[in-house]
PDB file of N, CA and C in Angstrom:
ATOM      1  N   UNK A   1     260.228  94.197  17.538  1.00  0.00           N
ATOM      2  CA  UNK A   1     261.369  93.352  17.244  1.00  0.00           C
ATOM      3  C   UNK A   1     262.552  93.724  18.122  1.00  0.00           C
ATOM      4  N   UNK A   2     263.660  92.764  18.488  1.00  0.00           N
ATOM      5  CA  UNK A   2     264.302  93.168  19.156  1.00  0.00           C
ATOM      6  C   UNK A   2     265.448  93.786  18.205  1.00  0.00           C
ATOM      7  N   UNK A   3     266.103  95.040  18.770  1.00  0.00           N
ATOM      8  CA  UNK A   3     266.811  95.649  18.302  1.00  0.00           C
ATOM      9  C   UNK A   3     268.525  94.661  17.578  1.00  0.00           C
ATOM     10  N   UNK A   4     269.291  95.201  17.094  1.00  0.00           N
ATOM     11  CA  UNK A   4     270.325  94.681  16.012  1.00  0.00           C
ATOM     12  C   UNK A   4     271.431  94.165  17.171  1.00  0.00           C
ATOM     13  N   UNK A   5     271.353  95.168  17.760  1.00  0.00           N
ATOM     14  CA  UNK A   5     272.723  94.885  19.360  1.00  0.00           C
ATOM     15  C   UNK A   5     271.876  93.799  19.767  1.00  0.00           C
ATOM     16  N   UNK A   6     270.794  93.276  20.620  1.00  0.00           N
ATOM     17  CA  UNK A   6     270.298  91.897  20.906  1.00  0.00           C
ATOM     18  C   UNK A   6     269.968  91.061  20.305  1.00  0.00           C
ATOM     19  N   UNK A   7     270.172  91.217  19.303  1.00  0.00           N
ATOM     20  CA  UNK A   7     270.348  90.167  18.141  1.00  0.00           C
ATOM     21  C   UNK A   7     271.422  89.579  17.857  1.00  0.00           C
ATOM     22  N   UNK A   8     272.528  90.608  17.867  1.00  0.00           N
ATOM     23  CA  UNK A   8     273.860  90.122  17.956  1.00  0.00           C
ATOM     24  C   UNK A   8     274.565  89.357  19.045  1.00  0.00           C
ATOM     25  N   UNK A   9     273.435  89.517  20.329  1.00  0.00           N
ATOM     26  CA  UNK A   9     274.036  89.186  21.322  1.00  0.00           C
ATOM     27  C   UNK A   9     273.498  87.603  21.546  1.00  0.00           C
ATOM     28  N   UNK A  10     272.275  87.230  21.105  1.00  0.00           N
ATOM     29  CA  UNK A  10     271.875  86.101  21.234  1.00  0.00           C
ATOM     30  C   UNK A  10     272.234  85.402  20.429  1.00  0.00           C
ATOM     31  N   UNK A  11     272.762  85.519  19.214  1.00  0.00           N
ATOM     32  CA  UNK A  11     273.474  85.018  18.140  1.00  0.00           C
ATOM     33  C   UNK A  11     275.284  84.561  18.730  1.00  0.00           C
ATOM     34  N   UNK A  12     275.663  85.323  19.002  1.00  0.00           N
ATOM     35  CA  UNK A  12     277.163  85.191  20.070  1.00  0.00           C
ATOM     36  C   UNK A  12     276.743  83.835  21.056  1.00  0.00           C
ATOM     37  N   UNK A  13     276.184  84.277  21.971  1.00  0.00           N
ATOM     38  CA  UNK A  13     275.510  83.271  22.953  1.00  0.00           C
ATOM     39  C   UNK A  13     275.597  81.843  22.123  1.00  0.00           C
ATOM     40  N   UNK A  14     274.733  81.530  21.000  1.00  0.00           N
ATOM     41  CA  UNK A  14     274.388  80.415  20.864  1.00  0.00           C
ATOM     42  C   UNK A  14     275.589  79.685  19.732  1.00  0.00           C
ATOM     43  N   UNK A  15     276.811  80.524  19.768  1.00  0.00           N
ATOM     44  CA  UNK A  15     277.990  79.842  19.500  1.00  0.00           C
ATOM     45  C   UNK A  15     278.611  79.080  20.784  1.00  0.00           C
ATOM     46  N   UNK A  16     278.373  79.502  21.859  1.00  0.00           N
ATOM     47  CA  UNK A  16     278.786  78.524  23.014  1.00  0.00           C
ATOM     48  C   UNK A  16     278.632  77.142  22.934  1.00  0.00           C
ATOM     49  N   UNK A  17     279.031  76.128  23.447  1.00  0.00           N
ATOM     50  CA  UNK A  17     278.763  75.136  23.428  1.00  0.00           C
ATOM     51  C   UNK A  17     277.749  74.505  24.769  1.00  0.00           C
ATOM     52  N   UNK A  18     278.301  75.263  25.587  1.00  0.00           N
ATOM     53  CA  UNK A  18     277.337  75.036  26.861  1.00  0.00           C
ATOM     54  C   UNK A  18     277.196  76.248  28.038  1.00  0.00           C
ATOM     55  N   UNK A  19     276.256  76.141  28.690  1.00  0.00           N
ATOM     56  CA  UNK A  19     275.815  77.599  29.104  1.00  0.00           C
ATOM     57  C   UNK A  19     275.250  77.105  30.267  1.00  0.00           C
ATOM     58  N   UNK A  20     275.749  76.743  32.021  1.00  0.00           N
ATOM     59  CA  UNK A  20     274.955  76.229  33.107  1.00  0.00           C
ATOM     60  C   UNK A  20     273.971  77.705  33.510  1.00  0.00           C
ATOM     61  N   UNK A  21     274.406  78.616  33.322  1.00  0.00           N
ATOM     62  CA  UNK A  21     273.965  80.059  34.027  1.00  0.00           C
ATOM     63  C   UNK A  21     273.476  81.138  32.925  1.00  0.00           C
ATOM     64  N   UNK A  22     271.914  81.450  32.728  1.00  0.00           N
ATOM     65  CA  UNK A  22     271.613  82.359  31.740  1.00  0.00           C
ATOM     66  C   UNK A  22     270.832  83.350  32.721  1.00  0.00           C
ATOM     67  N   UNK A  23     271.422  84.995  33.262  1.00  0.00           N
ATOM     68  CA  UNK A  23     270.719  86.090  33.837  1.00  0.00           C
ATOM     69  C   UNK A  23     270.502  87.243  32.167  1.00  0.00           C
ATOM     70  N   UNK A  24     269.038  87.260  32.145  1.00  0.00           N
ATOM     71  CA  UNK A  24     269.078  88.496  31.103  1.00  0.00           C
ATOM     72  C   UNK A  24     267.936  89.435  31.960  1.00  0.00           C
ATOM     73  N   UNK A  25     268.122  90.965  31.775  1.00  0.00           N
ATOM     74  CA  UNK A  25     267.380  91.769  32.253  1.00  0.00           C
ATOM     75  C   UNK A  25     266.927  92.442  31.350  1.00  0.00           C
ATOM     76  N   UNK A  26     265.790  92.417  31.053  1.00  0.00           N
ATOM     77  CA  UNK A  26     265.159  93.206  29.926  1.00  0.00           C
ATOM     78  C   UNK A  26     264.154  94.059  30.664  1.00  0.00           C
ATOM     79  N   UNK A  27     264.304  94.263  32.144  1.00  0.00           N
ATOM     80  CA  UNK A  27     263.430  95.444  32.509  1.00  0.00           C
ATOM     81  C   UNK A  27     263.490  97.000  31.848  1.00  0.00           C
ATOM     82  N   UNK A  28     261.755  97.160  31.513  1.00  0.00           N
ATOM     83  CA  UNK A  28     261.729  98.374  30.858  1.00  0.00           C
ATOM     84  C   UNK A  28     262.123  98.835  29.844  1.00  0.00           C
ATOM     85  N   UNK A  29     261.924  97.373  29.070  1.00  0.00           N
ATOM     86  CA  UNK A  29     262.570  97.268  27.475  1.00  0.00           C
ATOM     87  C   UNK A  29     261.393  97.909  26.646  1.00  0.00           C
ATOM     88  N   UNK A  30     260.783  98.545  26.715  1.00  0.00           N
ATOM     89  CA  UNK A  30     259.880  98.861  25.148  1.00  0.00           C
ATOM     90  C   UNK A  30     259.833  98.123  24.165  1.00  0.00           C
ATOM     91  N   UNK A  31     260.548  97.543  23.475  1.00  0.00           N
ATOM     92  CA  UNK A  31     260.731  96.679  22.243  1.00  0.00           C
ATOM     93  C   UNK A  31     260.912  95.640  22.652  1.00  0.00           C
ATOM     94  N   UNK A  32     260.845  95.199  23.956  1.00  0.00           N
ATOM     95  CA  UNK A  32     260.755  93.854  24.124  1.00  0.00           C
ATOM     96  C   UNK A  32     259.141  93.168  23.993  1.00  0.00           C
ATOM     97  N   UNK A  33     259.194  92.129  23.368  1.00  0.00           N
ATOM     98  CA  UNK A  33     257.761  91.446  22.882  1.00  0.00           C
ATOM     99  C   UNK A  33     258.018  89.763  22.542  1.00  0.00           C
ATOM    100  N   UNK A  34     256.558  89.010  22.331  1.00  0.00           N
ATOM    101  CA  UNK A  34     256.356  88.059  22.338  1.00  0.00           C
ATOM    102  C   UNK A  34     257.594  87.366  20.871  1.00  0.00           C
ATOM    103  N   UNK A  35     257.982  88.331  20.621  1.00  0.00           N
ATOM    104  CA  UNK A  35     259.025  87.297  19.576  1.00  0.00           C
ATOM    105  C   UNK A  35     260.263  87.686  20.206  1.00  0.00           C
ATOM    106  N   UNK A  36     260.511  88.335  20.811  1.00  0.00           N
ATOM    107  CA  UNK A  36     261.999  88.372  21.994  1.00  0.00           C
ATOM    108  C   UNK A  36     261.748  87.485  23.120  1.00  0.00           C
ATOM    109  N   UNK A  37     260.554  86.867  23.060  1.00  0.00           N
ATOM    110  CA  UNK A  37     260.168  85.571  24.169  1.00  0.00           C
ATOM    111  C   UNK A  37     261.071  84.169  23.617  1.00  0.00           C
ATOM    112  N   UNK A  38     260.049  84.527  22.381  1.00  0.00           N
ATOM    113  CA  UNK A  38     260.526  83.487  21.016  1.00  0.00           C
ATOM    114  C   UNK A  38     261.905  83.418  21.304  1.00  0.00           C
ATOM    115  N   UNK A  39     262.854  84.056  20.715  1.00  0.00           N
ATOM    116  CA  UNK A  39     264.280  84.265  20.853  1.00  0.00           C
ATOM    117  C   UNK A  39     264.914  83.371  22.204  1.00  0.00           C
ATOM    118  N   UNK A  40     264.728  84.415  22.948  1.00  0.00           N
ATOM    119  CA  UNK A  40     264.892  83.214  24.129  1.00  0.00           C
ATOM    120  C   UNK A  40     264.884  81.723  24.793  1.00  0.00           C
ATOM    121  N   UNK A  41     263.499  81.196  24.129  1.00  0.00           N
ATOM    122  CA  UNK A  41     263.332  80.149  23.973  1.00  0.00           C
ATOM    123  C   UNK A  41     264.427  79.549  23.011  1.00  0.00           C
ATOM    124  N   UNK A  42     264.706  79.994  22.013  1.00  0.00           N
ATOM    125  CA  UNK A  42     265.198  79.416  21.047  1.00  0.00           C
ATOM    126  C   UNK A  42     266.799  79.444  21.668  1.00  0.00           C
ATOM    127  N   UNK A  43     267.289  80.510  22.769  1.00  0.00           N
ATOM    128  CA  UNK A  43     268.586  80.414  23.265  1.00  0.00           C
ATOM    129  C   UNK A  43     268.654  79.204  24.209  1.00  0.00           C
ATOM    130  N   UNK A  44     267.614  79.055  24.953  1.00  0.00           N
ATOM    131  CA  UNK A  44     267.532  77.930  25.738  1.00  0.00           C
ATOM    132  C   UNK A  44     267.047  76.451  25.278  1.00  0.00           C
ATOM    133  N   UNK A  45     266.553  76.649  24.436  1.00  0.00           N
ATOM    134  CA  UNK A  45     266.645  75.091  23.871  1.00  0.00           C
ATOM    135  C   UNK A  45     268.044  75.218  23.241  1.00  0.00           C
ATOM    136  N   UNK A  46     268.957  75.507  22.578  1.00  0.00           N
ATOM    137  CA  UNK A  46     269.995  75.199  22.622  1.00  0.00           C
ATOM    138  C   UNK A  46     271.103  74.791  23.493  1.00  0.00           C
ATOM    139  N   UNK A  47     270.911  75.494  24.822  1.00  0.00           N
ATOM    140  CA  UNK A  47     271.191  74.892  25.760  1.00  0.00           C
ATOM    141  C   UNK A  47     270.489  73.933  26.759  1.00  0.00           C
ATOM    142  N   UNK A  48     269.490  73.097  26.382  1.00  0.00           N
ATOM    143  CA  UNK A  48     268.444  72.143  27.052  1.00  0.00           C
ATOM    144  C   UNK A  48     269.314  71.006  27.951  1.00  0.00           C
ATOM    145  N   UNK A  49     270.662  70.885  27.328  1.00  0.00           N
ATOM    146  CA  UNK A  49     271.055  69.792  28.015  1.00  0.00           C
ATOM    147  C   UNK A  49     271.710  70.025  29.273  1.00  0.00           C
ATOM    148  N   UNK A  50     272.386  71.764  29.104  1.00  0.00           N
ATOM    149  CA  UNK A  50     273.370  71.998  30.431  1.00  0.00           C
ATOM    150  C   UNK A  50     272.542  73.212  31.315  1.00  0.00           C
ATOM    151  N   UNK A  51     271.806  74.283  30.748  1.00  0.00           N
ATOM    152  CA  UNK A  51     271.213  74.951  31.265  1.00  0.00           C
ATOM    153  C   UNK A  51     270.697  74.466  32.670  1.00  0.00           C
ATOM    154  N   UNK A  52     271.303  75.060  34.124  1.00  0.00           N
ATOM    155  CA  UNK A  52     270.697  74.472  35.124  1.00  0.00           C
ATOM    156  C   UNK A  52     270.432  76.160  36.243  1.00  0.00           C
ATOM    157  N   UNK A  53     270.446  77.077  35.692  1.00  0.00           N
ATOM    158  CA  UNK A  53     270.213  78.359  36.116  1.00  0.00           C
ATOM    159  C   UNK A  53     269.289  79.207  35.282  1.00  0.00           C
ATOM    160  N   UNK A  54     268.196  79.942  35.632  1.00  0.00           N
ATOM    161  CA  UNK A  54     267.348  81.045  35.007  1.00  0.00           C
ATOM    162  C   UNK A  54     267.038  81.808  35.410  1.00  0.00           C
ATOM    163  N   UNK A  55     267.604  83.230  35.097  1.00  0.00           N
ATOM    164  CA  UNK A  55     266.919  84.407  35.844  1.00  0.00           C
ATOM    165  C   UNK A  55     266.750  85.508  34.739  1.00  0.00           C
ATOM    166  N   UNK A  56     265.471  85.634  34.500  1.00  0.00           N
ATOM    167  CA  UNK A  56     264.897  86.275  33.143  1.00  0.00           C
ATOM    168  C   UNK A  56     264.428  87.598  34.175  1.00  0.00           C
ATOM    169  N   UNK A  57     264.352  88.827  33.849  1.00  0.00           N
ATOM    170  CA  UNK A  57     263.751  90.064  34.286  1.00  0.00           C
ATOM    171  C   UNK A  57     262.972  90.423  33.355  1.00  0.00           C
ATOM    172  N   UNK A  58     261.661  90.467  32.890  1.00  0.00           N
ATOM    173  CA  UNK A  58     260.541  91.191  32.181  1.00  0.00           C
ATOM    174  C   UNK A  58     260.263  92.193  32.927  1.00  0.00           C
ATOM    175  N   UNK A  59     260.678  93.113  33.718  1.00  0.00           N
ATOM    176  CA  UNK A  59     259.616  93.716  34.773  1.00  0.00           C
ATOM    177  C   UNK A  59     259.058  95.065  33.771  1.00  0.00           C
ATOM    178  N   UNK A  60     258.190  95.491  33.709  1.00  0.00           N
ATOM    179  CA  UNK A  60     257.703  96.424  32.737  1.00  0.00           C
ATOM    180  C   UNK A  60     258.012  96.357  31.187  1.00  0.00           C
ATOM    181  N   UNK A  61     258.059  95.022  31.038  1.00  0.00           N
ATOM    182  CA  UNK A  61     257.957  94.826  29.261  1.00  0.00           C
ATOM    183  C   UNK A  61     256.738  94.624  29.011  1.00  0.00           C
ATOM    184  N   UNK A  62     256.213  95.411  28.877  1.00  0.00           N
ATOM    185  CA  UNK A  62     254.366  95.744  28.557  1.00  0.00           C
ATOM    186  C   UNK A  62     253.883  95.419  26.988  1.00  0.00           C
ATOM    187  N   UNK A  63     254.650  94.917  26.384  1.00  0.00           N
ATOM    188  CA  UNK A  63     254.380  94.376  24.935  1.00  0.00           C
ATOM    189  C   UNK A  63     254.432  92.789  25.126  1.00  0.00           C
ATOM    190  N   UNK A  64     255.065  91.985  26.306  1.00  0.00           N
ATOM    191  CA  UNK A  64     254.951  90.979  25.843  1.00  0.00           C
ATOM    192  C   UNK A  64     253.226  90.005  26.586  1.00  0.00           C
ATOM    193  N   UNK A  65     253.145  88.828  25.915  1.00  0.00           N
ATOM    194  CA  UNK A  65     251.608  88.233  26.557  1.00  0.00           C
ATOM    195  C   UNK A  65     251.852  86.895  26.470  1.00  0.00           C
ATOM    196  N   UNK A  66     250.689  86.206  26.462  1.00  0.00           N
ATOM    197  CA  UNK A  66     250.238  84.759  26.367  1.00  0.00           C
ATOM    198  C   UNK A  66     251.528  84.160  25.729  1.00  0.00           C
ATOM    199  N   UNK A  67     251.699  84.443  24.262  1.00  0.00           N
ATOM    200  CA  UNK A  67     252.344  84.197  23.164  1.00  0.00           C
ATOM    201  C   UNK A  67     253.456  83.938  23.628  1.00  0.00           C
ATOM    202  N   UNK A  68     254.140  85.197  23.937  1.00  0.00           N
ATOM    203  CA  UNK A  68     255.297  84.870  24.717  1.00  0.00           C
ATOM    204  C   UNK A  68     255.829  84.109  26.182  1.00  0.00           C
ATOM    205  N   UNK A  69     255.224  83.731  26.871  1.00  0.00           N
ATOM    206  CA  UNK A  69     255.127  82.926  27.868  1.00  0.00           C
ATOM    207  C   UNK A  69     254.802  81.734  27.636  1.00  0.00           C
ATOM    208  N   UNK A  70     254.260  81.314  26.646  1.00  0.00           N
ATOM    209  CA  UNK A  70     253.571  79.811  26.121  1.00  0.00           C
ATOM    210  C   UNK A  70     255.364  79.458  25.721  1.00  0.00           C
ATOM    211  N   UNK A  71     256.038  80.049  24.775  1.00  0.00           N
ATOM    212  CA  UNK A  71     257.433  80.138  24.071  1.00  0.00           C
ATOM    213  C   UNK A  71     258.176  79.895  25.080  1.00  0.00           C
ATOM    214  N   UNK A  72     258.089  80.338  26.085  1.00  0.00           N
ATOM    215  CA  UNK A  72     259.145  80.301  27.847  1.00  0.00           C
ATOM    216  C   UNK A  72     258.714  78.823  28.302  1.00  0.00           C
ATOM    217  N   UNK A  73     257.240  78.915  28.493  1.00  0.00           N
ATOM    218  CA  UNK A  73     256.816  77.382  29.096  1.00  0.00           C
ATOM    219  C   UNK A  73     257.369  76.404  28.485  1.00  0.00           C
ATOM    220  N   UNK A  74     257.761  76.263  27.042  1.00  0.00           N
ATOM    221  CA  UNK A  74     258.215  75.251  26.317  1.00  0.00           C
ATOM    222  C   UNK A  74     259.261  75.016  26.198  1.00  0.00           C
ATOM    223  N   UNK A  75     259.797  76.137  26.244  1.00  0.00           N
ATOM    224  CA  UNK A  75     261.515  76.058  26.399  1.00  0.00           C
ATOM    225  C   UNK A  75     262.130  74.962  27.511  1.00  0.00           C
ATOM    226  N   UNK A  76     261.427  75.980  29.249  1.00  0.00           N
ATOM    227  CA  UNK A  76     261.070  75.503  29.833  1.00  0.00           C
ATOM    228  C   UNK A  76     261.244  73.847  30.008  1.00  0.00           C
ATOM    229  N   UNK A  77     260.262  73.270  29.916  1.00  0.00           N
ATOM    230  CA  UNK A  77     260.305  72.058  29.617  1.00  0.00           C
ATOM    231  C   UNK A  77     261.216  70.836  29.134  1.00  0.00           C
ATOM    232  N   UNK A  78     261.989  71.886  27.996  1.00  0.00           N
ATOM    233  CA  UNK A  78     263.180  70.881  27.115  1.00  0.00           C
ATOM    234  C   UNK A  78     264.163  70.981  28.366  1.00  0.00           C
ATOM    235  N   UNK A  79     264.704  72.017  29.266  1.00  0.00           N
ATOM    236  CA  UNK A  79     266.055  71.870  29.757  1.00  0.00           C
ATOM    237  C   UNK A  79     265.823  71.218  31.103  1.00  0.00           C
ATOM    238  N   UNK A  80     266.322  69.910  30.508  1.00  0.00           N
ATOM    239  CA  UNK A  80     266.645  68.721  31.427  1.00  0.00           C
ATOM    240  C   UNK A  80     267.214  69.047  32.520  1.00  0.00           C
ATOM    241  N   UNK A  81     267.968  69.752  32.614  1.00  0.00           N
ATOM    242  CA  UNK A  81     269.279  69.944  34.169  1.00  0.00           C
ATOM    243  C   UNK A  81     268.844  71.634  34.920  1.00  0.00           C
ATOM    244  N   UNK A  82     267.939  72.163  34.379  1.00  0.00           N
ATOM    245  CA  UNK A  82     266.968  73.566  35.187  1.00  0.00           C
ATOM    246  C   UNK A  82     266.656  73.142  36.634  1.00  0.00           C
ATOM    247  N   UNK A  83     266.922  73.361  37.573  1.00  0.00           N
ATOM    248  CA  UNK A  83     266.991  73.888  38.556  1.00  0.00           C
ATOM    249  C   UNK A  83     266.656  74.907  39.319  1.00  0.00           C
ATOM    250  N   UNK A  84     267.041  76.005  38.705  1.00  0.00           N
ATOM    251  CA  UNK A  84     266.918  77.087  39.675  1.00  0.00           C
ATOM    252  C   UNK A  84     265.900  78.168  38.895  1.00  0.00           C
ATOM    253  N   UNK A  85     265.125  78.288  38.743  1.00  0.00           N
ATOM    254  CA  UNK A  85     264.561  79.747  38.232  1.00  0.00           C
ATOM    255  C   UNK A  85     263.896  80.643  38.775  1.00  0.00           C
ATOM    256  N   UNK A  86     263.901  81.721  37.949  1.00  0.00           N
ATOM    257  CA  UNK A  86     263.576  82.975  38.699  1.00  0.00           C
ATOM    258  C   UNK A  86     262.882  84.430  37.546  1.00  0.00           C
ATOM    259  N   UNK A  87     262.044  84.443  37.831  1.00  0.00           N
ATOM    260  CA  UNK A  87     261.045  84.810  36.088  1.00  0.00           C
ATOM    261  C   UNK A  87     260.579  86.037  37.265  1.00  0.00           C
ATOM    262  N   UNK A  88     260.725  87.689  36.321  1.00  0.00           N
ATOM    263  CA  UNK A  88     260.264  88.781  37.178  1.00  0.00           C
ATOM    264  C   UNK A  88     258.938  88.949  35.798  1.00  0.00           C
ATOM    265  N   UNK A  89     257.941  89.626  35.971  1.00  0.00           N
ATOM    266  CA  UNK A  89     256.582  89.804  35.310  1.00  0.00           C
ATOM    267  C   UNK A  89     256.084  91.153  36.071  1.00  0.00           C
ATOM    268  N   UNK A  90     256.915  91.565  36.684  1.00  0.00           N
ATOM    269  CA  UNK A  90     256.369  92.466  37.899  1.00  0.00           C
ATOM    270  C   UNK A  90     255.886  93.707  36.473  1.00  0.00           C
ATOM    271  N   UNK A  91     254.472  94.326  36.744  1.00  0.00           N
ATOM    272  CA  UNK A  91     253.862  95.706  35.905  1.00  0.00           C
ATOM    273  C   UNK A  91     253.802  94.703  34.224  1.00  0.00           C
ATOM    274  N   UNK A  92     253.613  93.802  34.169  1.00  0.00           N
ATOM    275  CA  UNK A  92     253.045  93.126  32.541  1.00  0.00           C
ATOM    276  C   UNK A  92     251.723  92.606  32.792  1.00  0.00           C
ATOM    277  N   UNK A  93     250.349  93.150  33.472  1.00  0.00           N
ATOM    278  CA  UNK A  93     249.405  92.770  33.575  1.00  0.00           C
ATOM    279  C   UNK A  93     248.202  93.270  32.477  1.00  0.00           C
ATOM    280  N   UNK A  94     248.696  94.056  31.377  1.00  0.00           N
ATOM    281  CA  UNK A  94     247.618  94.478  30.174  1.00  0.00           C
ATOM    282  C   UNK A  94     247.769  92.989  29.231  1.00  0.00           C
ATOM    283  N   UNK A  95     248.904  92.663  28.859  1.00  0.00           N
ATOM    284  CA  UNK A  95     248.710  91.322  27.843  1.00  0.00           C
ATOM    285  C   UNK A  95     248.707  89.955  28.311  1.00  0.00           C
ATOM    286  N   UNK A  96     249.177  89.798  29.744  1.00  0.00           N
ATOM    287  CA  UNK A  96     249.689  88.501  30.092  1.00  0.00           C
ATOM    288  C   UNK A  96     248.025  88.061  31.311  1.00  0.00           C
ATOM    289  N   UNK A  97     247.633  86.841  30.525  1.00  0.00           N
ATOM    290  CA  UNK A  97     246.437  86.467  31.348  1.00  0.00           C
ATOM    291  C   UNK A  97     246.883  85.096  32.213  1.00  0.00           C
ATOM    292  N   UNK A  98     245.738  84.597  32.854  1.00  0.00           N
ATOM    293  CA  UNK A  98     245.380  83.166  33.555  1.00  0.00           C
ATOM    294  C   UNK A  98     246.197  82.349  32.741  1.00  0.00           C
ATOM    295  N   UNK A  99     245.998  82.345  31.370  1.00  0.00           N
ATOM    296  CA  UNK A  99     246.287  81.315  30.257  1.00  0.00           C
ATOM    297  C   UNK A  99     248.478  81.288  30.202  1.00  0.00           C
ATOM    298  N   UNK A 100     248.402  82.439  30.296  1.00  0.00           N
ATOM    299  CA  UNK A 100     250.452  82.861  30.136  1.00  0.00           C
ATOM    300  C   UNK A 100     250.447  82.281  30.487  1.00  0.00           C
ATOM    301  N   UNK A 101     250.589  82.670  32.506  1.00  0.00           N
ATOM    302  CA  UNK A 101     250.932  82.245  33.647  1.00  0.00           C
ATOM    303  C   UNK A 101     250.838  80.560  33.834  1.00  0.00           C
ATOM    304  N   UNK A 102     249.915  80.149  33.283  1.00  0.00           N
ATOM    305  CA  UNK A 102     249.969  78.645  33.719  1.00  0.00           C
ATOM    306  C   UNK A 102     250.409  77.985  32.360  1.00  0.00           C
ATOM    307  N   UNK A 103     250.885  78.374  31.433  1.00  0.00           N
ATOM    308  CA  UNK A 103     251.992  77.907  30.408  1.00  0.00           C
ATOM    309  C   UNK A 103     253.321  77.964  31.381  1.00  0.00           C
ATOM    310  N   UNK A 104     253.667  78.447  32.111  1.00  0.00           N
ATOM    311  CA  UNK A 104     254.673  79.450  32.776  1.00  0.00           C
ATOM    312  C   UNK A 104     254.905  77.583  33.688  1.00  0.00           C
ATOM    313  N   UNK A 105     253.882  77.633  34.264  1.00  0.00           N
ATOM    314  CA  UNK A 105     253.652  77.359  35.534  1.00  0.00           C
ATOM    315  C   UNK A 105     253.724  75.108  35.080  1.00  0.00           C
ATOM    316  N   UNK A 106     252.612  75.240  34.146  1.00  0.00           N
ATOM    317  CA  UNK A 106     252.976  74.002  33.079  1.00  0.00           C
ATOM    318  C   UNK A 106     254.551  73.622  32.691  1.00  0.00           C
ATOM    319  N   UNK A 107     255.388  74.394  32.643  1.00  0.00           N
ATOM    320  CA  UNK A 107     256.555  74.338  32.195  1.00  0.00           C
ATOM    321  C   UNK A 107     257.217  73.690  33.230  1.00  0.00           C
ATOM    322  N   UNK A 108     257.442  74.411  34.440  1.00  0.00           N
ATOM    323  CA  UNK A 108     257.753  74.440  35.790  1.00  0.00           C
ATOM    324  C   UNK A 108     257.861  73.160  36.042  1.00  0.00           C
ATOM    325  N   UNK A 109     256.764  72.708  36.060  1.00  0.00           N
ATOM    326  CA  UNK A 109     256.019  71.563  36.655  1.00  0.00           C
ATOM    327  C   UNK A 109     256.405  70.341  36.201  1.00  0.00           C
ATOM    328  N   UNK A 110     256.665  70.535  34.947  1.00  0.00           N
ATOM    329  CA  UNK A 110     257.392  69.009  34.483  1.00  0.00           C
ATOM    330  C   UNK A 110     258.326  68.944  34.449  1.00  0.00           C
ATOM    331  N   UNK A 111     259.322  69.679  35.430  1.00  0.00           N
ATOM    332  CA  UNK A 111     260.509  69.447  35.513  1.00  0.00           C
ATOM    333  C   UNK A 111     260.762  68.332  36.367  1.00  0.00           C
ATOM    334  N   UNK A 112     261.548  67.376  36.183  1.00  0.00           N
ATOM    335  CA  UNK A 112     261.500  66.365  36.817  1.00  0.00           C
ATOM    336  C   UNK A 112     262.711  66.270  38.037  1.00  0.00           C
ATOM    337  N   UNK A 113     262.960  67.135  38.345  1.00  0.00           N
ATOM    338  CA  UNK A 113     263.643  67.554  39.667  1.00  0.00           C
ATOM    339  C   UNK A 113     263.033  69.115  40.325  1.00  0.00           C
TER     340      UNK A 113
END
């Protein structure tokens, strides 16, 4: 689970009203996992309409997988005005298969710009 301080912080966040630019670095988070994917998703569909920047860092979050990347792909998808992204995965190769990656990649793809 993600700890009480990132909880608080994504909770803050989603009092904004609009958000063009979301950078989070969760490299080498330990407690980062497929329901801190969740979370995320859930920060970015709140911002689906203005969100037009993404730069997520997983790099050695070795708890998260499929689960959590399916949650990104979908998010993904809702924000209409995305543009730019930038997704690190670098050292998450024990949980995250063929199947993540092309949720990932599915997401991507229907962006209609």
């Amino acid at each position: 689970d993600m700890n009480s301080r990132s909880k608080t912080v994504m909770e803050s966040l989603t009092r904004i009203s609009s958000l063009i630019d979301l950078t989070l670095d969760f490299s080498q988070c330990d407690y980062f996992n497929d329901e801190g994917c969740k979370s995320i998703g859930q920060l970015m569909n709140h911002f689906q309409t203005t969100l037009a920047n993404l730069h997520l860092n997983f790099s050695w979050c070795c708890k998260i997988g499929d689960g959590g990347l399916k949650n990104l792909g979908d998010a993904i998808r809702k924000c209409s005005k995305l543009s730019h992204i930038t997704l690190n995965f670098e050292g998450n190769t024990r949980n995250i298969s063929d199947i993540g990656v092309g949720e990932i990649a599915q997401g991507i793809s229907s962006l209609s710009h």
